[in-house]
C-alpha atoms as a PDB file:
ATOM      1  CA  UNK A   1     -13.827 151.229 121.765  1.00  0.00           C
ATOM      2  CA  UNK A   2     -10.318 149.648 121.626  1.00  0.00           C
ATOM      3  CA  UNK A   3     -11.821 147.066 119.087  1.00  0.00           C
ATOM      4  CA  UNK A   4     -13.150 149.963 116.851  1.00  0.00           C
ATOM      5  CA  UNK A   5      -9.736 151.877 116.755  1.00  0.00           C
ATOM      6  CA  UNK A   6      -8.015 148.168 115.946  1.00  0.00           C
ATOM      7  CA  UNK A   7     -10.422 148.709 113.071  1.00  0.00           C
ATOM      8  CA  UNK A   8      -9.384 151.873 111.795  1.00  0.00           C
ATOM      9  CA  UNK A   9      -5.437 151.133 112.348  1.00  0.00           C
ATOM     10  CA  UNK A  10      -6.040 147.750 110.522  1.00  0.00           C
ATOM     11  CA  UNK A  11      -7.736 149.745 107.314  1.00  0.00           C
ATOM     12  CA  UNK A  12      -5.444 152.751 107.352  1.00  0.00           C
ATOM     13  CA  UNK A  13      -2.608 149.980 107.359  1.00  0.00           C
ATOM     14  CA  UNK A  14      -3.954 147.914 104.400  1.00  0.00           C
ATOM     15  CA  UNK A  15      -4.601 150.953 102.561  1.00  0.00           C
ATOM     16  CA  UNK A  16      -1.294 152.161 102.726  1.00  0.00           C
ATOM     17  CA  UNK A  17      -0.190 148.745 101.865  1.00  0.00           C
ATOM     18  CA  UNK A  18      -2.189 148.481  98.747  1.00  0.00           C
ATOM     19  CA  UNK A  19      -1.142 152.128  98.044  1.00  0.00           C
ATOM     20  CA  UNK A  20       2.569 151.098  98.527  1.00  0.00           C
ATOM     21  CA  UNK A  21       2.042 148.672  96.072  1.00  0.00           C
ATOM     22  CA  UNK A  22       0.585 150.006  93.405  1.00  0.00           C
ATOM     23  CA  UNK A  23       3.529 152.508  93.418  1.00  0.00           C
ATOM     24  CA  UNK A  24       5.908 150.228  93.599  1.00  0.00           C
ATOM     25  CA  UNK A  25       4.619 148.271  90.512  1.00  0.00           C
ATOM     26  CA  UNK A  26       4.820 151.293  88.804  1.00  0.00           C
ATOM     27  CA  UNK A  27       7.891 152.357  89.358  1.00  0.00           C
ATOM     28  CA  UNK A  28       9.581 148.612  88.473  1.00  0.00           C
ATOM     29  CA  UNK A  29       7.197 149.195  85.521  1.00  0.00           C
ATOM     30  CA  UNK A  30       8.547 152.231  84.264  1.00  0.00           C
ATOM     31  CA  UNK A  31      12.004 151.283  85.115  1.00  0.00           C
ATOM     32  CA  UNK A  32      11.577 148.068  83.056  1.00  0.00           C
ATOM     33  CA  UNK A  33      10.486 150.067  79.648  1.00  0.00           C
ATOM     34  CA  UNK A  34      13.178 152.701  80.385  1.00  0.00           C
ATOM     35  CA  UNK A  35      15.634 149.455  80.481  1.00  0.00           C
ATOM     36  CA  UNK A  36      14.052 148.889  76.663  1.00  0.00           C
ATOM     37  CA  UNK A  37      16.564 150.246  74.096  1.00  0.00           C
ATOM     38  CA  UNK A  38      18.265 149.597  70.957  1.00  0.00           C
ATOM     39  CA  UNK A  39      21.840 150.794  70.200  1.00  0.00           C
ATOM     40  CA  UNK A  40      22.534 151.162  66.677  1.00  0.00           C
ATOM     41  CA  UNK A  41      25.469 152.366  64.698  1.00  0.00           C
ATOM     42  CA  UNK A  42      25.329 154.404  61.520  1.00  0.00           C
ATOM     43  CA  UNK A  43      28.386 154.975  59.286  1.00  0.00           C
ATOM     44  CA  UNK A  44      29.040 157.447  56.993  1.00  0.00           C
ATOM     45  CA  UNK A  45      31.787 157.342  54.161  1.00  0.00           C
ATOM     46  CA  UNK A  46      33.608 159.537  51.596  1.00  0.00           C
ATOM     47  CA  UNK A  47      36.159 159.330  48.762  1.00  0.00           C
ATOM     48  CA  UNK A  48      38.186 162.423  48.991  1.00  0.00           C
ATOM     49  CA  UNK A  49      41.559 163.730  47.288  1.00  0.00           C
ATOM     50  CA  UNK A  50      44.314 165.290  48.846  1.00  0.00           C
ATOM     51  CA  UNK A  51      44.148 169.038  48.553  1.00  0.00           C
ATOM     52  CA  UNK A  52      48.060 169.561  49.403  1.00  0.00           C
ATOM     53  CA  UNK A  53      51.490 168.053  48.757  1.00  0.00           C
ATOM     54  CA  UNK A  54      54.504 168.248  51.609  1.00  0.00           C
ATOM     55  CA  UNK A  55      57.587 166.594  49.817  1.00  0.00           C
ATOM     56  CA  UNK A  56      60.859 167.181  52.163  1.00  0.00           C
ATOM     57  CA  UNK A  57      64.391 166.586  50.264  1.00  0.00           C
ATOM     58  CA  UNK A  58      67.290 166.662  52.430  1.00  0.00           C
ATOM     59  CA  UNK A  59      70.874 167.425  50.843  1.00  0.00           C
ATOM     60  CA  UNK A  60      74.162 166.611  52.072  1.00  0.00           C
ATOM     61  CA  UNK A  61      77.384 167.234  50.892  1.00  0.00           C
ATOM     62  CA  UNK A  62      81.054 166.887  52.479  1.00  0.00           C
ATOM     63  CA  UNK A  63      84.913 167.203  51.739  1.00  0.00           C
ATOM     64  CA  UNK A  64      88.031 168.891  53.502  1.00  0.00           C
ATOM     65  CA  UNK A  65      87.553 172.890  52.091  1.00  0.00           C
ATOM     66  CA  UNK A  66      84.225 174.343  53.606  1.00  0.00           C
ATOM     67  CA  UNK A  67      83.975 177.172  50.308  1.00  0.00           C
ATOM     68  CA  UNK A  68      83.668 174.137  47.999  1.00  0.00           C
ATOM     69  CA  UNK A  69      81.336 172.521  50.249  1.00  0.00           C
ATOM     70  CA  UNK A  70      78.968 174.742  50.008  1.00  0.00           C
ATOM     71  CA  UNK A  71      79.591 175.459  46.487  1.00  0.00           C
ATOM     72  CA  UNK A  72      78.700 171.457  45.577  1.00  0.00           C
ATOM     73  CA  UNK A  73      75.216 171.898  47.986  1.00  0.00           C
ATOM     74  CA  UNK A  74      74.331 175.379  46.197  1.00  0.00           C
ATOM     75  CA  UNK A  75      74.822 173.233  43.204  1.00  0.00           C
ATOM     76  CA  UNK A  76      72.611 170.420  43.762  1.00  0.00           C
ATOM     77  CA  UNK A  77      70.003 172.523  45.312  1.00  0.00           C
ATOM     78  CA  UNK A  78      69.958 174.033  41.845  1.00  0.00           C
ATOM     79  CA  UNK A  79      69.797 170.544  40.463  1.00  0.00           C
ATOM     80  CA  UNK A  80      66.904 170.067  42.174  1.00  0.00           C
ATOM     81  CA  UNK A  81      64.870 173.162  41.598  1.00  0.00           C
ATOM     82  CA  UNK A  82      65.569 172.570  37.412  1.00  0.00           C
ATOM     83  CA  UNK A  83      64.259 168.404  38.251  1.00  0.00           C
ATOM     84  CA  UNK A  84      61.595 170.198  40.167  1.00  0.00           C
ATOM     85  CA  UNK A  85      60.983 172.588  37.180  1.00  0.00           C
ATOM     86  CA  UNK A  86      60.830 169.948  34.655  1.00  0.00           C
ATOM     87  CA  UNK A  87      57.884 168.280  36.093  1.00  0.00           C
ATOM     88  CA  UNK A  88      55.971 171.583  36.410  1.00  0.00           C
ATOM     89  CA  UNK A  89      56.570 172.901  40.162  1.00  0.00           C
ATOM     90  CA  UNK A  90      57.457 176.703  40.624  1.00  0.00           C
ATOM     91  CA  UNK A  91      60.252 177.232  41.979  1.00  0.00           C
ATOM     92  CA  UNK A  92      58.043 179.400  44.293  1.00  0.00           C
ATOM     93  CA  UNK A  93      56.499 176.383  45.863  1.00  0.00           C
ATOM     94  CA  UNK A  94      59.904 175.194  47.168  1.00  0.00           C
ATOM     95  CA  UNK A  95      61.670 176.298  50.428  1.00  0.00           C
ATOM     96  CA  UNK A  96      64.855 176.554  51.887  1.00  0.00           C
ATOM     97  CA  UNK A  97      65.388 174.513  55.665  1.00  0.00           C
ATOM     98  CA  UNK A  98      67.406 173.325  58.555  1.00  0.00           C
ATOM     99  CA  UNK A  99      70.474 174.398  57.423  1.00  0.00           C
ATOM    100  CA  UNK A 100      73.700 172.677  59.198  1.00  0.00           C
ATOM    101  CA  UNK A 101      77.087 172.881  58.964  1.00  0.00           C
ATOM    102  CA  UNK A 102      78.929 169.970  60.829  1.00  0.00           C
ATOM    103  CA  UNK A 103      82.948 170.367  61.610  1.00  0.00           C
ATOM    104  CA  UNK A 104      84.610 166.899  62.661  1.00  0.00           C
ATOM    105  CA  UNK A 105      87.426 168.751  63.959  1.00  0.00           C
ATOM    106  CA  UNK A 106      85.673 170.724  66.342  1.00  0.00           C
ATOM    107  CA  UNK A 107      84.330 167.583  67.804  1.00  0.00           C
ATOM    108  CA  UNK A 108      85.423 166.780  71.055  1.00  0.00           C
ATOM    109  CA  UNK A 109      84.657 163.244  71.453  1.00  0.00           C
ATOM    110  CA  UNK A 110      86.472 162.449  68.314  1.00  0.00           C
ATOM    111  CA  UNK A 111      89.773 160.113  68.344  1.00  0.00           C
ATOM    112  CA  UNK A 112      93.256 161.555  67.343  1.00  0.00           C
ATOM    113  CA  UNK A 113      93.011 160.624  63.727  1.00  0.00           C
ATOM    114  CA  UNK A 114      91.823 163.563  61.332  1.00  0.00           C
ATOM    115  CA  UNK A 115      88.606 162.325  59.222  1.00  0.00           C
ATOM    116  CA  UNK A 116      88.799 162.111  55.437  1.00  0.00           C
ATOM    117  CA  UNK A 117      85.742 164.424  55.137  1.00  0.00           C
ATOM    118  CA  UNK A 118      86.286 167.446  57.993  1.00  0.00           C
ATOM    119  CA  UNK A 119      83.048 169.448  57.041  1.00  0.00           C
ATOM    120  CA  UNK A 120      79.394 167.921  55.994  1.00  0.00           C
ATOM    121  CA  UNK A 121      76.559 170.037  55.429  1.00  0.00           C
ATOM    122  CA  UNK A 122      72.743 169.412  55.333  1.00  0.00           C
ATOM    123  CA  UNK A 123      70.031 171.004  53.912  1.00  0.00           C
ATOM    124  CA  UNK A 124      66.231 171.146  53.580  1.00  0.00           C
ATOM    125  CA  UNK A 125      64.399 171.665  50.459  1.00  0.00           C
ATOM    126  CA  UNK A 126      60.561 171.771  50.956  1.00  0.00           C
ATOM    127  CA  UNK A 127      58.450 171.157  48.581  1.00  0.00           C
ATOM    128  CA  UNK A 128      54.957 172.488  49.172  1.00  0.00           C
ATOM    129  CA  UNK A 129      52.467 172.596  46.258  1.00  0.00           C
ATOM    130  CA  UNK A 130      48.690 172.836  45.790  1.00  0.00           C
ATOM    131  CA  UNK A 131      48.928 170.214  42.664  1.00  0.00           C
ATOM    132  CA  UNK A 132      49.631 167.144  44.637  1.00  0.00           C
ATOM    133  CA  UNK A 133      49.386 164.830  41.229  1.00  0.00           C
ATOM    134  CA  UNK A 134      52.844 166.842  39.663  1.00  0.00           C
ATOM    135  CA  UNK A 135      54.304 165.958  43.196  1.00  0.00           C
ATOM    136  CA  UNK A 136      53.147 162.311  42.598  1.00  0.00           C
ATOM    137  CA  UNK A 137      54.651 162.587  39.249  1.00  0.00           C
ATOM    138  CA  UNK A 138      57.752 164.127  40.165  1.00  0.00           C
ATOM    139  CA  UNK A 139      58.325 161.253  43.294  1.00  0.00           C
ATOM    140  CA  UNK A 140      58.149 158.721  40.470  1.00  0.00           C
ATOM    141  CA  UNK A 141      60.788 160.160  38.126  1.00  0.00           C
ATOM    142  CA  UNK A 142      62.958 161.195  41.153  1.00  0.00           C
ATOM    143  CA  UNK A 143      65.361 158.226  39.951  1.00  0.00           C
ATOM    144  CA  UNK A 144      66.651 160.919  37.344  1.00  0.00           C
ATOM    145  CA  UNK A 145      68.574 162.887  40.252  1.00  0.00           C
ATOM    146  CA  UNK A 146      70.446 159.559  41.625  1.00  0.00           C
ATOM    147  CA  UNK A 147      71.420 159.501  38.234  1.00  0.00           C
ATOM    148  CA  UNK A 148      72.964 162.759  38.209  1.00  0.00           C
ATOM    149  CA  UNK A 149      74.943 161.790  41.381  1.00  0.00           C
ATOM    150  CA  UNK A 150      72.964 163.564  44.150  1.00  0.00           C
ATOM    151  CA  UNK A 151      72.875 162.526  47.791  1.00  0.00           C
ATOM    152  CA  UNK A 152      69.694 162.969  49.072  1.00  0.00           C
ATOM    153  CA  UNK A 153      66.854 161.554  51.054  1.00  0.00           C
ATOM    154  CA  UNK A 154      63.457 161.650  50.111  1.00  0.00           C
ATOM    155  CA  UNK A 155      60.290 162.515  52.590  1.00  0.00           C
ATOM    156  CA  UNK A 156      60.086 162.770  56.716  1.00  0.00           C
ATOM    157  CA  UNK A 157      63.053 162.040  58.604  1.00  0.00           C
ATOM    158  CA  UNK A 158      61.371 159.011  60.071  1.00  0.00           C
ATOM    159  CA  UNK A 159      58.683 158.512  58.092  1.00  0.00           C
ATOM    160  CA  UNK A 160      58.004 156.561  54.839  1.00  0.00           C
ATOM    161  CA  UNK A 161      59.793 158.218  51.869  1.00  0.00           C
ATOM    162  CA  UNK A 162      58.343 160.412  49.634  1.00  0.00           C
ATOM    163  CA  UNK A 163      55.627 163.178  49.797  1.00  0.00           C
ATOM    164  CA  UNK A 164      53.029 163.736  52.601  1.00  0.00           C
ATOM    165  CA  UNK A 165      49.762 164.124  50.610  1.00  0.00           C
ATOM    166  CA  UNK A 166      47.067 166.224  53.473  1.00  0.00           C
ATOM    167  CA  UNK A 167      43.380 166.137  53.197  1.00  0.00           C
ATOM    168  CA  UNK A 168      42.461 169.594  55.191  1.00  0.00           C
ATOM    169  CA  UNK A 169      38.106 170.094  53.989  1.00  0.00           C
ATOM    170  CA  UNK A 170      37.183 167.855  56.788  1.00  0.00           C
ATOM    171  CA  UNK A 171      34.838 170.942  58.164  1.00  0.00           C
ATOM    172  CA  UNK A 172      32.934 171.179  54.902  1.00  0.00           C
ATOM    173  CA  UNK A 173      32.139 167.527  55.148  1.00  0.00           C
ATOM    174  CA  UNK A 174      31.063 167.278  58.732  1.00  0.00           C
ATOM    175  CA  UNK A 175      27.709 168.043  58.660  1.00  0.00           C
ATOM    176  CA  UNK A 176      26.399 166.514  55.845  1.00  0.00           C
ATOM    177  CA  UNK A 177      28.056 163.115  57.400  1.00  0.00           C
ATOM    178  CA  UNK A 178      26.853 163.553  60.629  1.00  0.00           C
ATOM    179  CA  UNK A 179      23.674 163.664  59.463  1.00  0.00           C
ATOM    180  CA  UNK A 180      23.979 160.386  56.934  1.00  0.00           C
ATOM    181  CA  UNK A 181      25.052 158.324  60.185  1.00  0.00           C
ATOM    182  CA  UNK A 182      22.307 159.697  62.010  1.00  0.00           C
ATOM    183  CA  UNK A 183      19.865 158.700  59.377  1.00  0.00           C
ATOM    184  CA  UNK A 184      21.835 155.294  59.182  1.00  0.00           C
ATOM    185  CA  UNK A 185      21.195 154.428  62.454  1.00  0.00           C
ATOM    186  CA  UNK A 186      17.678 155.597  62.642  1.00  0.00           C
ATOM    187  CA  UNK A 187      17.273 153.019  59.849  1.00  0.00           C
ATOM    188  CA  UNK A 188      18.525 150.273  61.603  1.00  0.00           C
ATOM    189  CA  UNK A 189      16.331 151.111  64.805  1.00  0.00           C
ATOM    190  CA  UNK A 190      13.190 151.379  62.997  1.00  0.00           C
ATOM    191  CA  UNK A 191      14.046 148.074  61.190  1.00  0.00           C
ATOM    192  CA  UNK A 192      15.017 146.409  64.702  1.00  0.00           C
ATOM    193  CA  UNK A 193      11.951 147.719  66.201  1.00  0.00           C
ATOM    194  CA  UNK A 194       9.742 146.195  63.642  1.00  0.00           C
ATOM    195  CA  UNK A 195      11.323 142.955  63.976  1.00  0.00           C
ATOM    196  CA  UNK A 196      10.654 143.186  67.458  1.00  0.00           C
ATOM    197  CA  UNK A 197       6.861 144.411  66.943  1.00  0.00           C
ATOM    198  CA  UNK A 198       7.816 147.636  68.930  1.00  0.00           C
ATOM    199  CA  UNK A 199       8.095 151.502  67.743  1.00  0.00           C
ATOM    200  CA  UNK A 200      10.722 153.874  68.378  1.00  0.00           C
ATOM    201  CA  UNK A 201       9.918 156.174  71.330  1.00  0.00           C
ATOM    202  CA  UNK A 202      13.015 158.820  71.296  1.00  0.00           C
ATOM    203  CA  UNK A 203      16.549 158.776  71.498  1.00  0.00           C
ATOM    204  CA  UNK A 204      18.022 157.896  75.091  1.00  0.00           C
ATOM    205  CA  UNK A 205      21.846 158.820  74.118  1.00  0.00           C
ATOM    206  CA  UNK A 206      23.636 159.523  71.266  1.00  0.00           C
ATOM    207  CA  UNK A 207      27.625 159.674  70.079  1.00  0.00           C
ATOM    208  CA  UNK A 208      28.794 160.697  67.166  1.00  0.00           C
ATOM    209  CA  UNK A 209      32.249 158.932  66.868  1.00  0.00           C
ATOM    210  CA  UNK A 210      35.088 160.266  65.745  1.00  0.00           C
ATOM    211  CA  UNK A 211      36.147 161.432  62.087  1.00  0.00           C
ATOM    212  CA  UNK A 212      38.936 159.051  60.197  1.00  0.00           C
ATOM    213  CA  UNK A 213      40.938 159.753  57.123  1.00  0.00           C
ATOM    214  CA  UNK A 214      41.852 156.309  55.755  1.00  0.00           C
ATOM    215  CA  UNK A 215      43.992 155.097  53.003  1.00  0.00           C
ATOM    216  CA  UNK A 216      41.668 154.465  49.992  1.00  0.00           C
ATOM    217  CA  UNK A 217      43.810 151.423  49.309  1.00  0.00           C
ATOM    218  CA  UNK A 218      44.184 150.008  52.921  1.00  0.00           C
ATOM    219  CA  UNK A 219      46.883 147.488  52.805  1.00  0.00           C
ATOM    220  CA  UNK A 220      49.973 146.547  55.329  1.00  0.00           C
ATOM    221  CA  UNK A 221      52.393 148.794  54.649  1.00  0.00           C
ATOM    222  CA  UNK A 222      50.216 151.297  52.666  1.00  0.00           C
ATOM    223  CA  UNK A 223      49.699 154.993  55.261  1.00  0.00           C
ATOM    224  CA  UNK A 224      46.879 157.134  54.606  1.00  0.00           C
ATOM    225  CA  UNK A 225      49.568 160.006  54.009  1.00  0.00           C
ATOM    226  CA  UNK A 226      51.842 158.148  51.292  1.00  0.00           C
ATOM    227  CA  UNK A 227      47.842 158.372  49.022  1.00  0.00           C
ATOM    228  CA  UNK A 228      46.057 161.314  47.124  1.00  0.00           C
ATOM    229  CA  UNK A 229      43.076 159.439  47.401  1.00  0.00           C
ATOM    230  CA  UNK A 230      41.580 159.032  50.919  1.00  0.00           C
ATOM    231  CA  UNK A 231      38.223 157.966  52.554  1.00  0.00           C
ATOM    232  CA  UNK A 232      36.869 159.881  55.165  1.00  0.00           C
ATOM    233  CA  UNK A 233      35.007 158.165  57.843  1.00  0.00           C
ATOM    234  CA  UNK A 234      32.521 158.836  60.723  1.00  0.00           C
ATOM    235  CA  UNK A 235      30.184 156.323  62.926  1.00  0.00           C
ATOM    236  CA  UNK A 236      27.417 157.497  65.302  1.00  0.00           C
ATOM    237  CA  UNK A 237      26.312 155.112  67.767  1.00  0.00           C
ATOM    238  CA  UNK A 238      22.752 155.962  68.876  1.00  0.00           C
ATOM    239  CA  UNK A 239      20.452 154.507  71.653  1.00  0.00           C
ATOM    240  CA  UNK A 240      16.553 154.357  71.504  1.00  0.00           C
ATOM    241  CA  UNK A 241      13.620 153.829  73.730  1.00  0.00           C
ATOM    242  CA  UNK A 242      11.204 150.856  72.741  1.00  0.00           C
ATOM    243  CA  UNK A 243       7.698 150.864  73.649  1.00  0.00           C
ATOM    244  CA  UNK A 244       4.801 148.713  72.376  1.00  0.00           C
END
């Protein structure tokens, strides 16, 4: 009797053993053709041209009477608009800023010695125009003013100088270069997994990256802003299962 029921325990036993097995094999052979992937990248690029202009000029002007002061800035702002004018920008597309009056007098930390120039005054005048290629223009003649005896400074405070040219129809892009990476990288799975003698079996993960607006012209020294002409750039990084 106890010899039989030695029997039984021994078969239930190897049973369960075999069974055990037979899982386990499974399972490390499903793991290992989950663990077979490809990660691809697929980049999508396009030329694009900026759609606005943002062209900061910053007037100063100083002396001892505040009324003629003001009088000189009034009078180069009008300098301006006319230079502005010439090169076919409305005076409608220009704007008025940040304006300062400064009184050396009234400064406290300031020795006992009156300055030469008591008052200075600064001024903003924005330029923002549709038409960034009479901006261009107008950035390249802007020698003429100098000439005239204007002190100014030309683009962002501390920035490069010159206009800001802006790129803003990244939406209307999107999809149709989300979809040319995706189709990218598909390419270059497909072509891995024939080199490989294996087919593509679905996508595991997938990233799209992040959009870029480059400088057409990248260079050192050369910003994506300072250019009309950008390219617009996306990569999507997608992972796929391999089978036989």
């Amino acid at each position: 009797m106890l010899n039989r029921t030695n029997l039984w325990a021994s078969l239930i036993l190897g049973i369960g053993f075999v069974g055990g097995s037979w899982l386990l094999g499974n399972s490390l052979v499903r793991a290992r053709t989950a663990e077979r992937i490809v990660s691809v990248k697929g980049v999508a690029e396009r030329e694009v041209s900026a759609e606005l202009a943002v062209w900061p000029l910053r007037l100063s002007a100083s002396g001892g009477d505040l009324m003629a002061v003001n009088a000189k800035l009034n009078a180069d702002v009008a300098r301006i608009r006319a230079f502005l004018a010439r090169h076919g920008l409305d005076q409608a597309e220009t704007e008025l800023q940040d304006f300062v009056v400064s009184d050396a007098y009234a400064n406290q930390y300031a020795g006992a010695e009156r300055v030469a120039s008591r008052y200075v005054i600064r001024q903003t005048l924005m330029v923002r125009s549709t038409e960034p290629e009479k901006v261009l223009k107008a950035s390249q003649a802007i020698g003429e003013l100098v000439g005239e005896g204007l002190v100014f400074t030309s683009g962002n405070e501390y920035g490069g100088g010159g206009p800001t040219f802006v790129f803003d129809g990244l939406n209307t892009l999107k999809p149709k270069m989300i979809a040319e990476a995706t189709a990218e990288a598909r390419k270059g799975s497909e072509q891995f997994a024939r080199d490989s003698k294996s087919r593509i079996a679905g996508i595991r993960r997938a990233n799209q990256g992040l959009f870029e607006i480059r400088a057409r012209d990248e260079a050192p020294g050369i910003s994506e802003q300072s250019q009309i002409s950008k390219t617009v750039r996306v990569v999507a990084t997608v992972e796929y299962f391999l089978k036989d």
